[in-house]
PDB file of N, CA and C in Angstrom:
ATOM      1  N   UNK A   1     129.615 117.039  47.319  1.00  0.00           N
ATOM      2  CA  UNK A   1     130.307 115.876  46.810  1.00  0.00           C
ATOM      3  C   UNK A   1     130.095 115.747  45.304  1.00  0.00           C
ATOM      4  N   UNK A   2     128.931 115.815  44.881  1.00  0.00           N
ATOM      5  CA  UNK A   2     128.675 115.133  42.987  1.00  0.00           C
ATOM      6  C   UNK A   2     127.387 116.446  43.250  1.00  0.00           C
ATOM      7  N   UNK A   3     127.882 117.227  41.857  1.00  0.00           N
ATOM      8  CA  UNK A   3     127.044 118.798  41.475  1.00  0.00           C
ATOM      9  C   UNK A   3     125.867 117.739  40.463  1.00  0.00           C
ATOM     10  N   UNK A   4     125.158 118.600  40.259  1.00  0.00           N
ATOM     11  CA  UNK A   4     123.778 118.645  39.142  1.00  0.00           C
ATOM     12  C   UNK A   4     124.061 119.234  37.904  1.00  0.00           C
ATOM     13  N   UNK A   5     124.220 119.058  36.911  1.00  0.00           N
ATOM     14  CA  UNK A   5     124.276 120.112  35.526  1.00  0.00           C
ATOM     15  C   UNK A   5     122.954 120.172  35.087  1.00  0.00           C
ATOM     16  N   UNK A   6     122.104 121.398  35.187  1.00  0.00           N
ATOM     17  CA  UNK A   6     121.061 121.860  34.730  1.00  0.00           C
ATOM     18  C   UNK A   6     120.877 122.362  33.242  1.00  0.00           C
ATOM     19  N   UNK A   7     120.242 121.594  32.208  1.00  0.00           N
ATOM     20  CA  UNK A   7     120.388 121.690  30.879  1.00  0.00           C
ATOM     21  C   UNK A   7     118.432 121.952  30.604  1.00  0.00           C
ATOM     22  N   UNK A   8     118.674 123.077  31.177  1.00  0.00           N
ATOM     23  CA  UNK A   8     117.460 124.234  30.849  1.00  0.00           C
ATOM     24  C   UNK A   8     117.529 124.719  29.892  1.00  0.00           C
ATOM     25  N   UNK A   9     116.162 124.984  29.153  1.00  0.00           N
ATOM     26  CA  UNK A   9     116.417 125.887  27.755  1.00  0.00           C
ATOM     27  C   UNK A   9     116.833 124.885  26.366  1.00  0.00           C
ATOM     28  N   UNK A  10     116.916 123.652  26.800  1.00  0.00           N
ATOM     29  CA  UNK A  10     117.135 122.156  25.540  1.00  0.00           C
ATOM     30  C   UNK A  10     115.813 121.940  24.991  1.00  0.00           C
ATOM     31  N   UNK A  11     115.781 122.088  23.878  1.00  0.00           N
ATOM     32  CA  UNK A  11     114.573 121.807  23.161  1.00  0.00           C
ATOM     33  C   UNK A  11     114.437 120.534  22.332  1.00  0.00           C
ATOM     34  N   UNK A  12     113.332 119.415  22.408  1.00  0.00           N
ATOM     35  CA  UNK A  12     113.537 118.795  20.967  1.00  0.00           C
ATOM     36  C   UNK A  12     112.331 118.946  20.307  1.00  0.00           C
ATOM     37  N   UNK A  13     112.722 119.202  19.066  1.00  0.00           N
ATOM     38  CA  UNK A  13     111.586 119.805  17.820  1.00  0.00           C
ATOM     39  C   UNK A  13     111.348 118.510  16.726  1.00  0.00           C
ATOM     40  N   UNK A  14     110.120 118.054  16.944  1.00  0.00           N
ATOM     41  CA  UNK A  14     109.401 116.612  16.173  1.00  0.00           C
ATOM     42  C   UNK A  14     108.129 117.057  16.101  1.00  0.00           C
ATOM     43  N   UNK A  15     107.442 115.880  15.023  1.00  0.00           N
ATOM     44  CA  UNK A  15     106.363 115.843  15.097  1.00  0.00           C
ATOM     45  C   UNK A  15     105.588 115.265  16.206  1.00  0.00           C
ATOM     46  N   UNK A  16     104.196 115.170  16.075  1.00  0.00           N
ATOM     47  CA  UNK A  16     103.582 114.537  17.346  1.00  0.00           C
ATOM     48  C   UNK A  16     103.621 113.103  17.389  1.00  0.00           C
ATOM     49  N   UNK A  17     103.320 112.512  18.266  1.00  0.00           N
ATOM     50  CA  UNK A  17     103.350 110.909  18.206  1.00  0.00           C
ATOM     51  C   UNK A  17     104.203 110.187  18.056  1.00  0.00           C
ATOM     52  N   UNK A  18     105.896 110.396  18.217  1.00  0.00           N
ATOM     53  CA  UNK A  18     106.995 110.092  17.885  1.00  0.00           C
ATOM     54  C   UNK A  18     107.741 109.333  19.103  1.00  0.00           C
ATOM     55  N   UNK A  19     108.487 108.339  18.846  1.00  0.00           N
ATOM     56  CA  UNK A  19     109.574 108.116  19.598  1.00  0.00           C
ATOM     57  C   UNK A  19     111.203 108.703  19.419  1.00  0.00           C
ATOM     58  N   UNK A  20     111.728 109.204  20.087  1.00  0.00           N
ATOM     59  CA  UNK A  20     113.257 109.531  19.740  1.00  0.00           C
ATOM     60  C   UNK A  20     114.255 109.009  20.600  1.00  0.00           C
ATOM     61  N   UNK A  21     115.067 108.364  20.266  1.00  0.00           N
ATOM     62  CA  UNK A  21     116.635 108.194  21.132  1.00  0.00           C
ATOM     63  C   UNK A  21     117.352 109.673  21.379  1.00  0.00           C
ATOM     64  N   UNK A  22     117.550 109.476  22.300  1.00  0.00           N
ATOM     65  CA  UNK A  22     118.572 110.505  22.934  1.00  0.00           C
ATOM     66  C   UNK A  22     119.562 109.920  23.612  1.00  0.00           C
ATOM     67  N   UNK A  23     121.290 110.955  22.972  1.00  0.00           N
ATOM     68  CA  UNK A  23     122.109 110.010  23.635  1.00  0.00           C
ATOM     69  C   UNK A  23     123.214 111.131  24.144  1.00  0.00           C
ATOM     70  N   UNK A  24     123.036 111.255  25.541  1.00  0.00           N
ATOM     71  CA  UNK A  24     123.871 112.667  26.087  1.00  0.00           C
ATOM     72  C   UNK A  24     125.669 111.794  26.337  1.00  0.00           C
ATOM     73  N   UNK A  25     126.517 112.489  26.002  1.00  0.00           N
ATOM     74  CA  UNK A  25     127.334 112.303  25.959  1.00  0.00           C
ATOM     75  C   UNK A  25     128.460 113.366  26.897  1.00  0.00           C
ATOM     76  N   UNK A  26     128.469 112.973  28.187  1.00  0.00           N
ATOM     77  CA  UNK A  26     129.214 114.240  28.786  1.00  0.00           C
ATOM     78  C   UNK A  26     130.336 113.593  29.718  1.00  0.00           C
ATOM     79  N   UNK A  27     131.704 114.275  29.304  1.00  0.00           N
ATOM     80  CA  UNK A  27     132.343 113.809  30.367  1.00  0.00           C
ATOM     81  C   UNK A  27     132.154 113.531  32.129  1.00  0.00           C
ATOM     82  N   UNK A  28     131.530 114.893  32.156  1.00  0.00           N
ATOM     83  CA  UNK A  28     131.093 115.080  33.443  1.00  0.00           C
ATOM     84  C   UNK A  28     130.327 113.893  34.115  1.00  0.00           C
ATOM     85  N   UNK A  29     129.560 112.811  33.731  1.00  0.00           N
ATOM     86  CA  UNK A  29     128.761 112.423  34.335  1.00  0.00           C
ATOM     87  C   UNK A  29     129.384 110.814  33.717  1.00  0.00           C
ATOM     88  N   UNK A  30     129.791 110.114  35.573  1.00  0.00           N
ATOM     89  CA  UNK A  30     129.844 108.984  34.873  1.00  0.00           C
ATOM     90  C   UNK A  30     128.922 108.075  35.788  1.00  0.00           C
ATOM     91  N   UNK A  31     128.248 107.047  34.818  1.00  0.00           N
ATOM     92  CA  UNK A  31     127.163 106.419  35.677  1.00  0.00           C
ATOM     93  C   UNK A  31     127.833 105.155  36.494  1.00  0.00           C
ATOM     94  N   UNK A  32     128.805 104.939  36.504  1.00  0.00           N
ATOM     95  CA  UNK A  32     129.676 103.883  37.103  1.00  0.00           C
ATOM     96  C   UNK A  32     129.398 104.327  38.439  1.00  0.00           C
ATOM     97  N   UNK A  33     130.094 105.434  38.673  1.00  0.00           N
ATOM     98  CA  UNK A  33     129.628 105.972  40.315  1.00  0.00           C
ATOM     99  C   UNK A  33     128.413 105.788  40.876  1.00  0.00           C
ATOM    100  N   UNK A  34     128.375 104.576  42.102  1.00  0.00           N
ATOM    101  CA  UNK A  34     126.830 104.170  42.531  1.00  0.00           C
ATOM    102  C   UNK A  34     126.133 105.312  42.728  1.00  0.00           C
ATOM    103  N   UNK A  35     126.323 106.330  43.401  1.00  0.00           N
ATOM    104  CA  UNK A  35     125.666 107.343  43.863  1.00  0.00           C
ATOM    105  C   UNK A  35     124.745 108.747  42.447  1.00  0.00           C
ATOM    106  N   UNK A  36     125.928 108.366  41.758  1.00  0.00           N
ATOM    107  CA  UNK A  36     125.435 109.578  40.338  1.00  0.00           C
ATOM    108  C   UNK A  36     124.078 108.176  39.832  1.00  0.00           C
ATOM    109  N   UNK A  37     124.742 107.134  39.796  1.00  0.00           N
ATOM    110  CA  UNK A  37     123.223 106.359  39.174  1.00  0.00           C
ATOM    111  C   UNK A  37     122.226 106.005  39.519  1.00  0.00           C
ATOM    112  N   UNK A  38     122.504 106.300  40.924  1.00  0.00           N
ATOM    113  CA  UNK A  38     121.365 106.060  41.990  1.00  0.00           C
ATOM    114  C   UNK A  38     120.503 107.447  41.881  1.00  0.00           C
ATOM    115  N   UNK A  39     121.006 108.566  41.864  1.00  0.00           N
ATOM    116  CA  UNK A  39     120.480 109.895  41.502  1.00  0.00           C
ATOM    117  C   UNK A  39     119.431 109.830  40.271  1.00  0.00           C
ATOM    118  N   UNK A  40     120.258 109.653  39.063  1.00  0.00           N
ATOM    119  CA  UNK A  40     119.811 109.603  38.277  1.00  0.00           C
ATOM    120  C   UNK A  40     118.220 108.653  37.794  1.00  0.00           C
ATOM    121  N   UNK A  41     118.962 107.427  38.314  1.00  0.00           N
ATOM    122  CA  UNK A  41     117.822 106.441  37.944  1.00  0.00           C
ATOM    123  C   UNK A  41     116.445 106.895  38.773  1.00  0.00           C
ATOM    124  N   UNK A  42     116.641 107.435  40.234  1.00  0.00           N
ATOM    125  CA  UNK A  42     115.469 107.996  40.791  1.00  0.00           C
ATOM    126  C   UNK A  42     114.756 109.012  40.200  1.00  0.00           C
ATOM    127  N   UNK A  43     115.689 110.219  39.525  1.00  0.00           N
ATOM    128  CA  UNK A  43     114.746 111.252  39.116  1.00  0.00           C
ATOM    129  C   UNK A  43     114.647 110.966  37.690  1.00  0.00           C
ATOM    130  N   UNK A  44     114.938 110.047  36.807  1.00  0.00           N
ATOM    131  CA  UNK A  44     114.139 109.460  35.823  1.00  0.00           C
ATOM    132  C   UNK A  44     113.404 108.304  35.925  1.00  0.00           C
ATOM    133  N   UNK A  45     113.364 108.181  37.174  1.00  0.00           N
ATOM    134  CA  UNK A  45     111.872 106.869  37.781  1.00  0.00           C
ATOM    135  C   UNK A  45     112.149 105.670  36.616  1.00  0.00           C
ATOM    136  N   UNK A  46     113.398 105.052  36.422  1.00  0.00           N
ATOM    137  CA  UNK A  46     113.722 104.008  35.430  1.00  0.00           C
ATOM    138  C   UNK A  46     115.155 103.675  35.637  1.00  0.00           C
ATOM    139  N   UNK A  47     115.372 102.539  35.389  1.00  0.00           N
ATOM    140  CA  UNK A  47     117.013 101.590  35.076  1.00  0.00           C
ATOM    141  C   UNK A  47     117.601 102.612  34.149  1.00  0.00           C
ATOM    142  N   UNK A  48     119.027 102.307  34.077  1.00  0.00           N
ATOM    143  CA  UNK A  48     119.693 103.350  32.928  1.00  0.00           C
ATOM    144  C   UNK A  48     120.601 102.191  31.771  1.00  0.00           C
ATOM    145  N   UNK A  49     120.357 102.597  31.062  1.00  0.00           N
ATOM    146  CA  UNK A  49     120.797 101.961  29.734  1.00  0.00           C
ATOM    147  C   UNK A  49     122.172 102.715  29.800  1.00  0.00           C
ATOM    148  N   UNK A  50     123.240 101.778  29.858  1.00  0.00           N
ATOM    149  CA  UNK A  50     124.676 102.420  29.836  1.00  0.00           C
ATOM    150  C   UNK A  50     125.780 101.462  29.294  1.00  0.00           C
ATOM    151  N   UNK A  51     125.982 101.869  28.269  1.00  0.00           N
ATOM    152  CA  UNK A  51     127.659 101.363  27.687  1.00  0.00           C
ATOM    153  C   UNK A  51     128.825 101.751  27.553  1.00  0.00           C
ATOM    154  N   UNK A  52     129.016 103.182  28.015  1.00  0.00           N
ATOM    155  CA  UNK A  52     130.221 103.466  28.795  1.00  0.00           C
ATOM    156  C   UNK A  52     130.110 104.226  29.727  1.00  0.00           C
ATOM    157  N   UNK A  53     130.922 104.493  30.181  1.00  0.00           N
ATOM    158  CA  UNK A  53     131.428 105.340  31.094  1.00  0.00           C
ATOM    159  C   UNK A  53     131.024 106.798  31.496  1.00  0.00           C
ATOM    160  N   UNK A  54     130.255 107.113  29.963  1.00  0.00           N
ATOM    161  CA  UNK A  54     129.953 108.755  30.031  1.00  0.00           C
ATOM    162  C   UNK A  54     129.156 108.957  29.031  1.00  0.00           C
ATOM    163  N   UNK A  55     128.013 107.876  28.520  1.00  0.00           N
ATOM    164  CA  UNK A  55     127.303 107.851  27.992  1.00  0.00           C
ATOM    165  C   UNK A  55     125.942 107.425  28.369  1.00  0.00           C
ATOM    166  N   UNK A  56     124.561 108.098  28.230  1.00  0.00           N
ATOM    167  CA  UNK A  56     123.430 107.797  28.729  1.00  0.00           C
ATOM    168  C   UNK A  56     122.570 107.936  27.696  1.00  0.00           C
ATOM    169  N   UNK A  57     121.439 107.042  27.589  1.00  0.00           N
ATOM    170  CA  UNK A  57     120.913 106.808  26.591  1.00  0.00           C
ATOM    171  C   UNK A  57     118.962 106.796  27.149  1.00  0.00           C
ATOM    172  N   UNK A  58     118.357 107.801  26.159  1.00  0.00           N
ATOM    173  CA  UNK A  58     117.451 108.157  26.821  1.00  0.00           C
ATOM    174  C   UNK A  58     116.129 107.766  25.667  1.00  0.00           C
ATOM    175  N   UNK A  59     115.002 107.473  26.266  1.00  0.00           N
ATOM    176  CA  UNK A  59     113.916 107.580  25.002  1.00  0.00           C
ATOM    177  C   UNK A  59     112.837 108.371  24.999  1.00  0.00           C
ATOM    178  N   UNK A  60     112.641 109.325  24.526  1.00  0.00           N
ATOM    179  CA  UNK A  60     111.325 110.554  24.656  1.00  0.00           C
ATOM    180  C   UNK A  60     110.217 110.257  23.555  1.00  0.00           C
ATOM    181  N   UNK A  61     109.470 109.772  24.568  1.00  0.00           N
ATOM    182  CA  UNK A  61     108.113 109.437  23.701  1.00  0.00           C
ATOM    183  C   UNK A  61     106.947 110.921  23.484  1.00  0.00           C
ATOM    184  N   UNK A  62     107.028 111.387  22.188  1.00  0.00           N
ATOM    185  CA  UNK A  62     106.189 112.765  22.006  1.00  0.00           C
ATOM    186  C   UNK A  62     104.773 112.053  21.805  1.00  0.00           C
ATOM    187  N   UNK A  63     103.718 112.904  22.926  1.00  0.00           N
ATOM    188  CA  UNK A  63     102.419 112.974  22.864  1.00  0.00           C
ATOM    189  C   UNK A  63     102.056 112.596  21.578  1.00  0.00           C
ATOM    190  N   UNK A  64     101.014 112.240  20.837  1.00  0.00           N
ATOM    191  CA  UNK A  64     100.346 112.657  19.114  1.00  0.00           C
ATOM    192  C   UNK A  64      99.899 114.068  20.248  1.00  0.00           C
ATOM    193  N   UNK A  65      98.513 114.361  18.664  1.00  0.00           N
ATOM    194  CA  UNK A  65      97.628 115.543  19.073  1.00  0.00           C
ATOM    195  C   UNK A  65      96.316 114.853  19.633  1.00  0.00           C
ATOM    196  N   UNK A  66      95.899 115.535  20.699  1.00  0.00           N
ATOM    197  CA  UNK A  66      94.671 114.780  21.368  1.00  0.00           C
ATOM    198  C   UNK A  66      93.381 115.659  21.196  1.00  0.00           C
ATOM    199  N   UNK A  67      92.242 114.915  21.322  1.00  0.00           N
ATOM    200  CA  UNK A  67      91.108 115.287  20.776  1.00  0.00           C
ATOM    201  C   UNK A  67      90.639 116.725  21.262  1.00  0.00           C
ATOM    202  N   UNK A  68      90.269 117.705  20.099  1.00  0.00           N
ATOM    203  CA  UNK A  68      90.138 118.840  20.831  1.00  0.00           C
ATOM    204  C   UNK A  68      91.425 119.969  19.813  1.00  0.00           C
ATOM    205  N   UNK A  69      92.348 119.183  19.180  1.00  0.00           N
ATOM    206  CA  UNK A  69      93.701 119.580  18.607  1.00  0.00           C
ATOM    207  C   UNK A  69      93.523 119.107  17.145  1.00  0.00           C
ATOM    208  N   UNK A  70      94.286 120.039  16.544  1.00  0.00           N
ATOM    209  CA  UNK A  70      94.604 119.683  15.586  1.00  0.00           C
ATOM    210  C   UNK A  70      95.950 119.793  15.178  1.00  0.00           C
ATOM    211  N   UNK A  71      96.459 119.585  13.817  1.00  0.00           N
ATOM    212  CA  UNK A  71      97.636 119.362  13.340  1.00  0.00           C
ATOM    213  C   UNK A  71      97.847 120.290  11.903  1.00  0.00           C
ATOM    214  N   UNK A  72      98.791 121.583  13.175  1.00  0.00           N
ATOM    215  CA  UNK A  72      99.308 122.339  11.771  1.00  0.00           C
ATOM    216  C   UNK A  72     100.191 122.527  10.827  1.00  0.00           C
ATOM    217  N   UNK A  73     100.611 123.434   9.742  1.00  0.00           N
ATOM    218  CA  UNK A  73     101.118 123.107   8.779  1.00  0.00           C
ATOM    219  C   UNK A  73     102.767 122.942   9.265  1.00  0.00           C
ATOM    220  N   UNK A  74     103.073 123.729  10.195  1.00  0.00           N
ATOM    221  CA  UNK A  74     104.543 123.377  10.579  1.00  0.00           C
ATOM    222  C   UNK A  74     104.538 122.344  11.853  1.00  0.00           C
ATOM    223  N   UNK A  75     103.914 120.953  11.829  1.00  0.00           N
ATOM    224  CA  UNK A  75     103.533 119.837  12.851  1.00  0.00           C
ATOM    225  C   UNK A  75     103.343 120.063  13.788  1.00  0.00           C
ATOM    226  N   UNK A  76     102.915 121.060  14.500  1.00  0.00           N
ATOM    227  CA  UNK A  76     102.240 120.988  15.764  1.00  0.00           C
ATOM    228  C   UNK A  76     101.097 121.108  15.661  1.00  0.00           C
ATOM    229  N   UNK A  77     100.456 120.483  17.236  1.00  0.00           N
ATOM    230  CA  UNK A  77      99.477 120.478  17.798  1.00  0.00           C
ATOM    231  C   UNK A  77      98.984 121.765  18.354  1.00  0.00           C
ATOM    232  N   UNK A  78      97.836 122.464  17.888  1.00  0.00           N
ATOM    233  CA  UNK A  78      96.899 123.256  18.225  1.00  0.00           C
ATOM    234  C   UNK A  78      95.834 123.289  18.519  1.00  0.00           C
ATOM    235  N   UNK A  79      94.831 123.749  19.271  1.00  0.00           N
ATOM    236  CA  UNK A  79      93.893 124.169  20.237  1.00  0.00           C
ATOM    237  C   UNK A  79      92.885 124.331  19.031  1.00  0.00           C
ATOM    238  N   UNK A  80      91.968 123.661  19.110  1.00  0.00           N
ATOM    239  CA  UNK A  80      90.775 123.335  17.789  1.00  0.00           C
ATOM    240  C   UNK A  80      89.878 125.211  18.646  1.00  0.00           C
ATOM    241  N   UNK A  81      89.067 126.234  17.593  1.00  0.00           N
ATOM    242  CA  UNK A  81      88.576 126.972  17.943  1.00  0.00           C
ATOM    243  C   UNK A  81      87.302 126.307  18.495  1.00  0.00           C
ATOM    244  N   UNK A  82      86.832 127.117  19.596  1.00  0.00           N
ATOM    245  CA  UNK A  82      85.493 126.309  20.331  1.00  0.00           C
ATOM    246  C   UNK A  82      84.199 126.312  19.120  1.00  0.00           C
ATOM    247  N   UNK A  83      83.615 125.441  19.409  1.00  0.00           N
ATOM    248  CA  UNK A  83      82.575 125.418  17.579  1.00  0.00           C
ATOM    249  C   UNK A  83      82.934 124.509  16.968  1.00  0.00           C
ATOM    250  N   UNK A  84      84.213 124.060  16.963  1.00  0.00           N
ATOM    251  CA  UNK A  84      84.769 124.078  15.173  1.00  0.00           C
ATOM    252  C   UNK A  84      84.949 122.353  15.646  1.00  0.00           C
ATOM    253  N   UNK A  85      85.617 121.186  14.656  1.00  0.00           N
ATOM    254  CA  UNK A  85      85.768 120.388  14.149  1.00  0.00           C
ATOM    255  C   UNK A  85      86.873 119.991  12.973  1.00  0.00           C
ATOM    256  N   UNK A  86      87.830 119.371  13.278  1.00  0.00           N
ATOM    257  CA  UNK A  86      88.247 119.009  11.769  1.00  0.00           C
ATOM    258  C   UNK A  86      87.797 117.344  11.664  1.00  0.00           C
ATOM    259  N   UNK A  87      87.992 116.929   9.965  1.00  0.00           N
ATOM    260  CA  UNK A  87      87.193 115.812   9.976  1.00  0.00           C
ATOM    261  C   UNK A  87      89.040 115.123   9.537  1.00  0.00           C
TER     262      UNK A  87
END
């Protein structure tokens, strides 16, 4: 009845500790249909923020770096060497 579009291989590239809006825009998917939003809202364990028809609006909260990590020169988080410390 209503397919899945699998959007494997999507990357988003930020620094750590960030909030971002995301706003997928696909014909394919309209959340009006009880059943596509009922899908949806379950496997994103949340209500859906929707103002039209074929628009979904998402918020990805990025980790910071956690203790143990540090923060390298192109913003990621890396694996502190065992020993070591940054101050």
């Amino acid at each position: 009845m209503y397919g899945v579009y699998n959007m494997s291989g999507m990357q988003v590239v930020t620094q750590p500790g960030v909030s971002i809006p995301i706003e997928l825009r696909v014909e394919a998917i309209n959340i009006n249909v009880p059943v596509v939003r009922s899908y949806l809202e379950k496997q994103l364990d949340k209500n859906l923020v929707v103002d039209s028809d074929y628009r979904l609006a998402l918020q990805i909260q990025v980790r910071a770096c956690i203790d143990g990590e540090g923060l390298s020169e192109t913003g990621a988080c890396f694996d502190c060497p065992p020993g070591t410390f940054l101050l």
